[in-house]
Protein backbone atom coordinates (compact mmCIF):
# COMPACT_ATOMS: atom_id res chain seq x y z
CA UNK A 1 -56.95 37.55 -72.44
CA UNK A 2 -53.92 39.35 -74.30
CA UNK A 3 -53.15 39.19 -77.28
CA UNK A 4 -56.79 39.14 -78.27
CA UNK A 5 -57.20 37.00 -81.17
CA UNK A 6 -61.17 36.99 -83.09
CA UNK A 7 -61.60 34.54 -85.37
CA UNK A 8 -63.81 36.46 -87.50
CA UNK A 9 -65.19 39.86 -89.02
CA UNK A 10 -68.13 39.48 -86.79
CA UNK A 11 -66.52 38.97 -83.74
CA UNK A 12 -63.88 41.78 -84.50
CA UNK A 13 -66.77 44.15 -85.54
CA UNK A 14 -68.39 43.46 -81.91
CA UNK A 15 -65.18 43.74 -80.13
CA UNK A 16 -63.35 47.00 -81.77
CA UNK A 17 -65.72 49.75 -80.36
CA UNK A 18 -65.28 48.47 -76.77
CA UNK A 19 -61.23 48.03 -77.58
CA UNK A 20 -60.52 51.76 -78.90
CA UNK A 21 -62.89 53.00 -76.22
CA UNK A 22 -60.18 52.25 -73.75
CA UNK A 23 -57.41 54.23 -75.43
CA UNK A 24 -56.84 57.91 -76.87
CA UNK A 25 -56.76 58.07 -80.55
CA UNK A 26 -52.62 58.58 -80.56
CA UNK A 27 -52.26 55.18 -78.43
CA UNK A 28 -53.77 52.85 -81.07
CA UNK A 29 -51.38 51.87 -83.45
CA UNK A 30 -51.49 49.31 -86.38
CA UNK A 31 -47.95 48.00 -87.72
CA UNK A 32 -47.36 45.98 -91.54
CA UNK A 33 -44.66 45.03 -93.50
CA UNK A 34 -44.46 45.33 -97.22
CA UNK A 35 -42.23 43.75 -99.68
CA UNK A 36 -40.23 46.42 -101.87
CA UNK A 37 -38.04 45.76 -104.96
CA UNK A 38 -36.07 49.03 -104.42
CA UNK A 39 -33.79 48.74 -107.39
CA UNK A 40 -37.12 48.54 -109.51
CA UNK A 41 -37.14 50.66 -112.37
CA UNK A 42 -39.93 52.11 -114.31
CA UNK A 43 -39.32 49.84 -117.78
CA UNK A 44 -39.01 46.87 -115.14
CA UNK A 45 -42.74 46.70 -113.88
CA UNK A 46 -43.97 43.90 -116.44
CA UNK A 47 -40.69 41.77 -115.21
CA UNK A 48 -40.79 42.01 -111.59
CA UNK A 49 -45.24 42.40 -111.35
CA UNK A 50 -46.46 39.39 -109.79
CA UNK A 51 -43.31 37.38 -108.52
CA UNK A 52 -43.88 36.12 -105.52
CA UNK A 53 -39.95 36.51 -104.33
CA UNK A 54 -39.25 33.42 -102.16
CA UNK A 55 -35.81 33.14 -103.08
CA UNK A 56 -33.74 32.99 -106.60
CA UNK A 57 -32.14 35.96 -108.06
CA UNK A 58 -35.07 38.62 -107.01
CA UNK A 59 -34.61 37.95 -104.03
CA UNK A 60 -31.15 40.18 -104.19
CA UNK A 61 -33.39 43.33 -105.06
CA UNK A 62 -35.73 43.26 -102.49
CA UNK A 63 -36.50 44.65 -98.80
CA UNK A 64 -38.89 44.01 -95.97
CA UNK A 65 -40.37 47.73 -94.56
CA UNK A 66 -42.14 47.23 -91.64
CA UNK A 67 -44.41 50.58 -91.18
CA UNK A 68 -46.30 51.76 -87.95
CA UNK A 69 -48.97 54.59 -87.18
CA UNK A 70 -51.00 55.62 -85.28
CA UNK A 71 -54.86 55.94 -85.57
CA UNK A 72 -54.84 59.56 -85.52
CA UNK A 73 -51.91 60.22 -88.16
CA UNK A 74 -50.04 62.11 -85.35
CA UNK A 75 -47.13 59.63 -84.97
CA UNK A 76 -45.29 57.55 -87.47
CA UNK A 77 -42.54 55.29 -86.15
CA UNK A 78 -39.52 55.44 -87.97
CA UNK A 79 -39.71 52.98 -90.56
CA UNK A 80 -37.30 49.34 -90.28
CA UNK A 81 -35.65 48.32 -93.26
CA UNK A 82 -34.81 44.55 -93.41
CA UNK A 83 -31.98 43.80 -96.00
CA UNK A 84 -30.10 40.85 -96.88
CA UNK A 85 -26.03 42.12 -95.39
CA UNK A 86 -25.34 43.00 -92.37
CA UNK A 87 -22.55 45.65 -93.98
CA UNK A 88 -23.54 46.74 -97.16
CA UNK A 89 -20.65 48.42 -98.13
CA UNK A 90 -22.59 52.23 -99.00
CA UNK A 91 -22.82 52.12 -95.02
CA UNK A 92 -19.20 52.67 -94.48
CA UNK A 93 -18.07 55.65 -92.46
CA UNK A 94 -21.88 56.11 -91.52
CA UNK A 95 -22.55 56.85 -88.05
CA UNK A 96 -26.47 57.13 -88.76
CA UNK A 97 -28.93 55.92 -90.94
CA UNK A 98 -32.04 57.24 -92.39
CA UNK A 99 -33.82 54.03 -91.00
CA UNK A 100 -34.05 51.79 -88.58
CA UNK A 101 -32.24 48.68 -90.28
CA UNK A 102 -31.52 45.09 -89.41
CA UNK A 103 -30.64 41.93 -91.80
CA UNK A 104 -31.35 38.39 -92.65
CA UNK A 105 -30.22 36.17 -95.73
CA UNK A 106 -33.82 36.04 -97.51
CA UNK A 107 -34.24 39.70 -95.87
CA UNK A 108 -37.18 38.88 -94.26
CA UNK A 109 -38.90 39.63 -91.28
CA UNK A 110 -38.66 36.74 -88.25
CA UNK A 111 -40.04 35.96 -84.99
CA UNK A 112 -37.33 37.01 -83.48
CA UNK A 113 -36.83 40.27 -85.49
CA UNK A 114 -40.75 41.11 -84.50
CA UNK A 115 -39.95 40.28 -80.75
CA UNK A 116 -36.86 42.72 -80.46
CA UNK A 117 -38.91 45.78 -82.19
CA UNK A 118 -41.93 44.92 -79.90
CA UNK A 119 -39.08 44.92 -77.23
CA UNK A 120 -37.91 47.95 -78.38
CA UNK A 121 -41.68 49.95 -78.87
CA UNK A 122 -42.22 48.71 -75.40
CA UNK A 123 -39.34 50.24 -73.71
CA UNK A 124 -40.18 53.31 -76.08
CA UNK A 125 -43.52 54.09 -75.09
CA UNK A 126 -42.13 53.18 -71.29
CA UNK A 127 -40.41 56.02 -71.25
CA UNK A 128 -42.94 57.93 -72.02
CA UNK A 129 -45.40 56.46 -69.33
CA UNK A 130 -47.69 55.62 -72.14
CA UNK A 131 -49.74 52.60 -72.62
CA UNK A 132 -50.71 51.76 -76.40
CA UNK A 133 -52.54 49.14 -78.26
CA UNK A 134 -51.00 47.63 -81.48
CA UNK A 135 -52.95 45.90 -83.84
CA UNK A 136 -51.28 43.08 -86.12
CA UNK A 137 -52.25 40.66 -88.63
CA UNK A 138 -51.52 36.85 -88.23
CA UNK A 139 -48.43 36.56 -90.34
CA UNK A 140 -46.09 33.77 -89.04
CA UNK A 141 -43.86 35.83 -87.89
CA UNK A 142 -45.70 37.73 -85.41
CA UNK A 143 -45.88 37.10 -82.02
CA UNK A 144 -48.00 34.56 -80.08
CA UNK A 145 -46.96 35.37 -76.68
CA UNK A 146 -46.95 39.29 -75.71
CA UNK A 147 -47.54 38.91 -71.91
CA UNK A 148 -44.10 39.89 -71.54
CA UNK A 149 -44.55 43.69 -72.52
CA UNK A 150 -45.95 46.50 -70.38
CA UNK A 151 -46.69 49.54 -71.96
CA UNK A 152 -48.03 47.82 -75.38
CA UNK A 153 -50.99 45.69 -75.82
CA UNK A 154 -51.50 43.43 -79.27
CA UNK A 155 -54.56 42.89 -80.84
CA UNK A 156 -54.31 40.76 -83.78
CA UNK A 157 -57.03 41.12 -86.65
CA UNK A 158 -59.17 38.04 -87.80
CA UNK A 159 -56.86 35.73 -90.82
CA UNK A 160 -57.42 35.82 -94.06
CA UNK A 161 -59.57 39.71 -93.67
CA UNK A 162 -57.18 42.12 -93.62
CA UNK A 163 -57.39 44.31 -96.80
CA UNK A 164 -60.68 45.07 -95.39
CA UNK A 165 -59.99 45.13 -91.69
CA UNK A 166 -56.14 46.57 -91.65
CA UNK A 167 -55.66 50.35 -91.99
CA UNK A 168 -52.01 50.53 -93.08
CA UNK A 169 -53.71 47.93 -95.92
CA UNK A 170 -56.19 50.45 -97.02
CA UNK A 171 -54.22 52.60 -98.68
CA UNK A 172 -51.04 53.83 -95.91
CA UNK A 173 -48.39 51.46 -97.69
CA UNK A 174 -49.49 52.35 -101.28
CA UNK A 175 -49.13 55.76 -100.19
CA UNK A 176 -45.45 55.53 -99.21
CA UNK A 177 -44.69 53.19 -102.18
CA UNK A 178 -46.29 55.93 -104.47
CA UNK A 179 -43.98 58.32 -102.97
CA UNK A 180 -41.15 55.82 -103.31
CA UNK A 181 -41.70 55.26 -107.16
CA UNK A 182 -42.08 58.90 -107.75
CA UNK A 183 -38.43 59.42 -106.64
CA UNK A 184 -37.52 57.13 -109.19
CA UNK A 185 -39.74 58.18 -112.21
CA UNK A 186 -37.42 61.49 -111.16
CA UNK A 187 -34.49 60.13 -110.62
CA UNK A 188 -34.81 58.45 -114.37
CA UNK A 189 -36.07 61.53 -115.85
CA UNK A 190 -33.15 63.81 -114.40
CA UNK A 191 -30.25 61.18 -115.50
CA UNK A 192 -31.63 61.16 -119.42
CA UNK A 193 -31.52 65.03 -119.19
CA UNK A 194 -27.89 64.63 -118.07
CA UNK A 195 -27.99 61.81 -120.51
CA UNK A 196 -26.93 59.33 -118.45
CA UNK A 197 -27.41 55.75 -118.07
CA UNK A 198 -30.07 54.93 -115.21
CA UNK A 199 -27.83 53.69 -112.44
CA UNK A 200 -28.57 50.72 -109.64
CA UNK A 201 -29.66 52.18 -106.12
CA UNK A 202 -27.92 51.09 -103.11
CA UNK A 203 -29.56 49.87 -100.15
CA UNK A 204 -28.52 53.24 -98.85
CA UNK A 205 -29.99 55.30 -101.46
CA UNK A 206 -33.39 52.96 -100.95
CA UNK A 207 -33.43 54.28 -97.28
CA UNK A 208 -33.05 57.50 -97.99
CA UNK A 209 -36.17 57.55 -100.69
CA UNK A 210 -38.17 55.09 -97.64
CA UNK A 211 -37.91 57.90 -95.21
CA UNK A 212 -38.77 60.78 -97.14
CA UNK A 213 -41.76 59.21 -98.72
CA UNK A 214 -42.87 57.61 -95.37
CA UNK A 215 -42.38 61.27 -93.97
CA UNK A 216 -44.21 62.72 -97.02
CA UNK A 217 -47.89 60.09 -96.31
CA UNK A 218 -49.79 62.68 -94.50
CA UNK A 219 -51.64 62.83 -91.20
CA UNK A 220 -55.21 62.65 -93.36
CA UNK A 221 -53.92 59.66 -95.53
CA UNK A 222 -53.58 57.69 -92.37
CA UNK A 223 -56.58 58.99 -90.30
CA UNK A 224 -58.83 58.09 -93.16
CA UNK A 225 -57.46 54.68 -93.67
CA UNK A 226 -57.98 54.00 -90.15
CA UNK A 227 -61.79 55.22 -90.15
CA UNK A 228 -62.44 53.28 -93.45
CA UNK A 229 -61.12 50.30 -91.26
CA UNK A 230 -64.19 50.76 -88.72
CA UNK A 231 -61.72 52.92 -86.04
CA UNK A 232 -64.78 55.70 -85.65
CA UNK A 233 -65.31 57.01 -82.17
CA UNK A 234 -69.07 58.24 -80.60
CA UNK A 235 -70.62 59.80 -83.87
CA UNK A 236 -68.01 59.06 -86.15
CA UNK A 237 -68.90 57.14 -89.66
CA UNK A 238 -67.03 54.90 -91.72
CA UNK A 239 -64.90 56.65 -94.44
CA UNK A 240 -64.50 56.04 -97.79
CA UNK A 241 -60.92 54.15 -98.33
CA UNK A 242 -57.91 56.53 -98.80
CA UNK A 243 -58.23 57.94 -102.46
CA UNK A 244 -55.07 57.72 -103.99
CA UNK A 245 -53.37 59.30 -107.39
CA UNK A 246 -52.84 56.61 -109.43
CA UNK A 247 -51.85 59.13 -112.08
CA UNK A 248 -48.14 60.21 -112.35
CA UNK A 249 -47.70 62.95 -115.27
CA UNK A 250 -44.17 62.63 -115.13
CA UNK A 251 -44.21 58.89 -115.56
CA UNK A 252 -45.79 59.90 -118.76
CA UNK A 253 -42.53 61.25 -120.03
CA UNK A 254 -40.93 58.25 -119.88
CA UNK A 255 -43.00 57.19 -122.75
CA UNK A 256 -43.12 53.50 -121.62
CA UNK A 257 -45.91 50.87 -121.65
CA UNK A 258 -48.25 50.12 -118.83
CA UNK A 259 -49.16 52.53 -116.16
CA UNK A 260 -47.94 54.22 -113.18
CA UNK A 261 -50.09 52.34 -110.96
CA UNK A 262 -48.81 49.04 -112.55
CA UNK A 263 -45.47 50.36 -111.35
CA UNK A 264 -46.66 51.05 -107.74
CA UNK A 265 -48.19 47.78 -107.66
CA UNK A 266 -45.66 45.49 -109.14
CA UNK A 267 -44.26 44.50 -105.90
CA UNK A 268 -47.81 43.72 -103.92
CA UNK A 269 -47.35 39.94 -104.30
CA UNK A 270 -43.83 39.72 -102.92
CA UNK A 271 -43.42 37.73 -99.73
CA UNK A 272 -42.15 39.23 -96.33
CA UNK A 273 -41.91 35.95 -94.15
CA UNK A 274 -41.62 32.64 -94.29
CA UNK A 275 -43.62 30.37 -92.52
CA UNK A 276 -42.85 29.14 -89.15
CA UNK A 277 -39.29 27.08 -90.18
CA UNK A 278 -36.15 25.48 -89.33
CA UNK A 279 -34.74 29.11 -90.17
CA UNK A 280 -37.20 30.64 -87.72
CA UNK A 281 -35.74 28.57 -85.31
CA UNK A 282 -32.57 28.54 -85.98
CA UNK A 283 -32.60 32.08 -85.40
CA UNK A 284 -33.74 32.51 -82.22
CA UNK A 285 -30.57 30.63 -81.26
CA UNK A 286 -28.04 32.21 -82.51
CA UNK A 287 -26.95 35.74 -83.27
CA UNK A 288 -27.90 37.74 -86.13
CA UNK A 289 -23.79 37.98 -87.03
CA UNK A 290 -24.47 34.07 -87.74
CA UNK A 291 -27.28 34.97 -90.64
CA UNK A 292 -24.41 34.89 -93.13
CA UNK A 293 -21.19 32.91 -94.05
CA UNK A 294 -19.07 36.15 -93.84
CA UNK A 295 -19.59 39.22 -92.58
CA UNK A 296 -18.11 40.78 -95.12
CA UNK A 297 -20.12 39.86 -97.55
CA UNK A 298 -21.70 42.76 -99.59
CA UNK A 299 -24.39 43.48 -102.23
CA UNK A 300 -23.33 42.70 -105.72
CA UNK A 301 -24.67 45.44 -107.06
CA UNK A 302 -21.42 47.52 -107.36
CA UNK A 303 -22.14 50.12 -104.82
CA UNK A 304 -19.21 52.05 -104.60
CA UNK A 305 -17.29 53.26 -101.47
CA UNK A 306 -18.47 56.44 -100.77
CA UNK A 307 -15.92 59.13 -99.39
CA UNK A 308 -17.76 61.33 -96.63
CA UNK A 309 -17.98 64.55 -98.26
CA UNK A 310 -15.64 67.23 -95.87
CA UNK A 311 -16.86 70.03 -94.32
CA UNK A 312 -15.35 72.70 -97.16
CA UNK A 313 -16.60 69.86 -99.61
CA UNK A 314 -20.37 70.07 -98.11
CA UNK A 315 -20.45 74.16 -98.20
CA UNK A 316 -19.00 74.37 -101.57
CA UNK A 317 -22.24 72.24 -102.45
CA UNK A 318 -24.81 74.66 -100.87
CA UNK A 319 -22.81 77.21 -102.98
CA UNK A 320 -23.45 75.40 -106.14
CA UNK A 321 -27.52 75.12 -104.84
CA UNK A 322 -27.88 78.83 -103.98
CA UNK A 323 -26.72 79.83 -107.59
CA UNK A 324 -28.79 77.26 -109.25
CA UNK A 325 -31.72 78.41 -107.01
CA UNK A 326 -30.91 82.33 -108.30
CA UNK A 327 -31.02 81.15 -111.78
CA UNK A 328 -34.25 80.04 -111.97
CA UNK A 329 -37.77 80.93 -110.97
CA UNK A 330 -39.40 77.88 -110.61
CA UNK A 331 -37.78 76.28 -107.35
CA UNK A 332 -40.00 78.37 -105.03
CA UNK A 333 -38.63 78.67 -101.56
CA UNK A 334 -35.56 77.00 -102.11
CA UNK A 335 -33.40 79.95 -101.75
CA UNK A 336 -34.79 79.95 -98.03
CA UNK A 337 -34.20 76.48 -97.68
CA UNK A 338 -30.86 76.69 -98.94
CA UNK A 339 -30.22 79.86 -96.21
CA UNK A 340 -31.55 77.55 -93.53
CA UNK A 341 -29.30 74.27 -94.39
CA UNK A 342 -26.29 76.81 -94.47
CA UNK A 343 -26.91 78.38 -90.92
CA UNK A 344 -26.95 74.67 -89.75
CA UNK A 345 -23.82 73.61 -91.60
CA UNK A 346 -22.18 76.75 -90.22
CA UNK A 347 -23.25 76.01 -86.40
CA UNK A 348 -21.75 72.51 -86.45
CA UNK A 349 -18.65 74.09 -88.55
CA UNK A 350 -18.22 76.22 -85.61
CA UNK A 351 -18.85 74.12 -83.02
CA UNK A 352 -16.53 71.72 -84.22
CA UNK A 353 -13.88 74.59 -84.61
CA UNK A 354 -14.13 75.66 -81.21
CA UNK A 355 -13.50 72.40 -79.90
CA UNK A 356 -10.54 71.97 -81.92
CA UNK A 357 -9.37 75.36 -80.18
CA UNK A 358 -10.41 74.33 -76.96
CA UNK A 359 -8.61 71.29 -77.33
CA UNK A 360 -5.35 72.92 -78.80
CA UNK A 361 -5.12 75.20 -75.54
CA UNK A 362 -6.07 71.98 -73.35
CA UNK A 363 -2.23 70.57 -74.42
């Protein structure tokens, strides 16, 4: 009976064999959420490590990611970022996003959040006449009715066990937050050469860093979290769990107290959901526009409004890359990357011209 639900290691040991047999490597998936203060910086850990976040003034400086791969590594879903605005105002004159994002006022995930992205991963793998089986753990906020959904099944993992049951839990999420805090280890390190003050993120900026470090956890990293996590096929062996750099040498330079790995772990503790509550409910009611007093209302973090950038603006940029790159050895291939990035700007330059011709003759 769907969603399967063990009660314990034992019975999930017995069952999982049987379960993956059914499906292709690439069609098992596992999804988490992780709590992230994004405006964290390095000098910060030993304030933030430990709180719980259920509200107060941290609250303001954290997400909800919500993460999902699949047992092979092949195929990471793009990650969903879960913020407390609806409008932050760095997402003016955006027509895209570097993540999937949605918002609530403790910017947390709900029931009903969960139930549109299953909504959505169903309709998703529809399309693609694929059938897939999605593991969970029992947080309050996931689902306890999935009969409604055809192309995904949900098998949730025994309570209270998964650190040693849940792949994205061995090692997958401190993987991307690694990633995450090495951005802004760098991002410190290049404003005190410029001898600058470190500045806040916006949520905008936080998206940006989420994608490329959730693009940047590898295929392996995820395979070998899975395996450690008992998802071995005919002849397969358990793994060891995901070994992980906890050592940063740039973090180093900072020349601050504690560790890098205190840094990547500060935010472990921080809640993602409530339990089932009036607010719970009270969602599922009413639209998300509801979630907050005004619309309008931004993050007080004094994000200014960005200006888009125009096209001249944007190629004057590369300009200023391709000399840097020329003036020093070091960058590698970025001289080719640079090349590439221009042939694409130039495409959509001319593209956009010729419509603007096209259209001229058209009146």
């Amino acid at each position: 009976e769907w969603p399967l639900r063990p009660s314990t290691v034992e019975q999930w040991t017995a069952l999982l064999p049987e379960l993956i047999r059914q499906y292709k490597p690439c069609d098992v998936f596992n999804a988490d959420e992780t709590g992230l203060f994004y405006n964290m910086q390095p000098d910060q850990t030993l304030t933030f490590k430990g709180e719980g976040c259920h509200g107060g003034k941290r609250s303001k400086e954290r997400l909800t990611v919500l993460l999902c791969a699949n047992e092979d590594g092949s195929e990471k879903l793009p990650a969903l970022v879960i913020g407390k605005f609806e409008k932050p105002r760095c997402f003016k004159n955006l027509k895209r996003l570097p993540c999937q994002y949605t918002f609530n006022r403790k910017a947390w995930m709900t029931a009903a959040k969960f139930a549109a992205y299953l909504q959505q991963l169903d309709s998703r793998m529809g399309a693609k006449d694929r059938k897939i089986l999605l593991l969970l753990d029992n947080a309050p906020c996931h689902p306890t009715d999935t009969s409604h959904l055809r192309n995904v099944k949900v098998a949730f993992l025994p309570p209270n066990c998964t650190s040693q049951l849940q792949p994205l839990d061995a090692g997958v999420i401190k993987c991307m937050k690694q990633k995450y805090r090495k951005f802004l280890v760098q991002r410190r390190l290049a404003g005190m050469e410029r001898k600058q003050m470190a500045t806040k993120l916006s949520v905008l900026d936080a998206m940006h860093y989420i994608a490329s470090a959730w693009d940047a956890v590898t295929q392996e990293t995820i395979a070998n979290s899975f395996r450690h996590c008992g998802f071995t096929r005919s002849g397969g062996c358990f793994s060891e769990a995901a070994v992980l750099d906890d050592d940063e040498p740039e973090f180093g330079r900072l020349e601050l107290p504690g560790s890098f790995a205190d840094y990547v772990g500060a935010d472990d503790d921080v809640a993602v959901c409530s339990a089932v509550s009036l607010d719970d409910i009270i969602e599922t009611v009413r639209p998300d526009s509801a979630e907050t007093s005004d619309e309008e209302e931004m993050d007080d973090t004094a994000e200014a409004s960005a200006s888009v950038p125009t096209y001249t603006d944007v190629l004057d940029y590369v300009d200023n890359i391709r000399r840097f790159a020329c003036a020093y050895d070091e960058v590698g291939d970025l001289l080719q990357d640079v090349a590439a990035l221009e042939r694409k700007l130039m495409r959509r330059g001319w593209a956009n011209s010729q419509k603007k011709i096209t259209d001229f003759f058209k009146r």
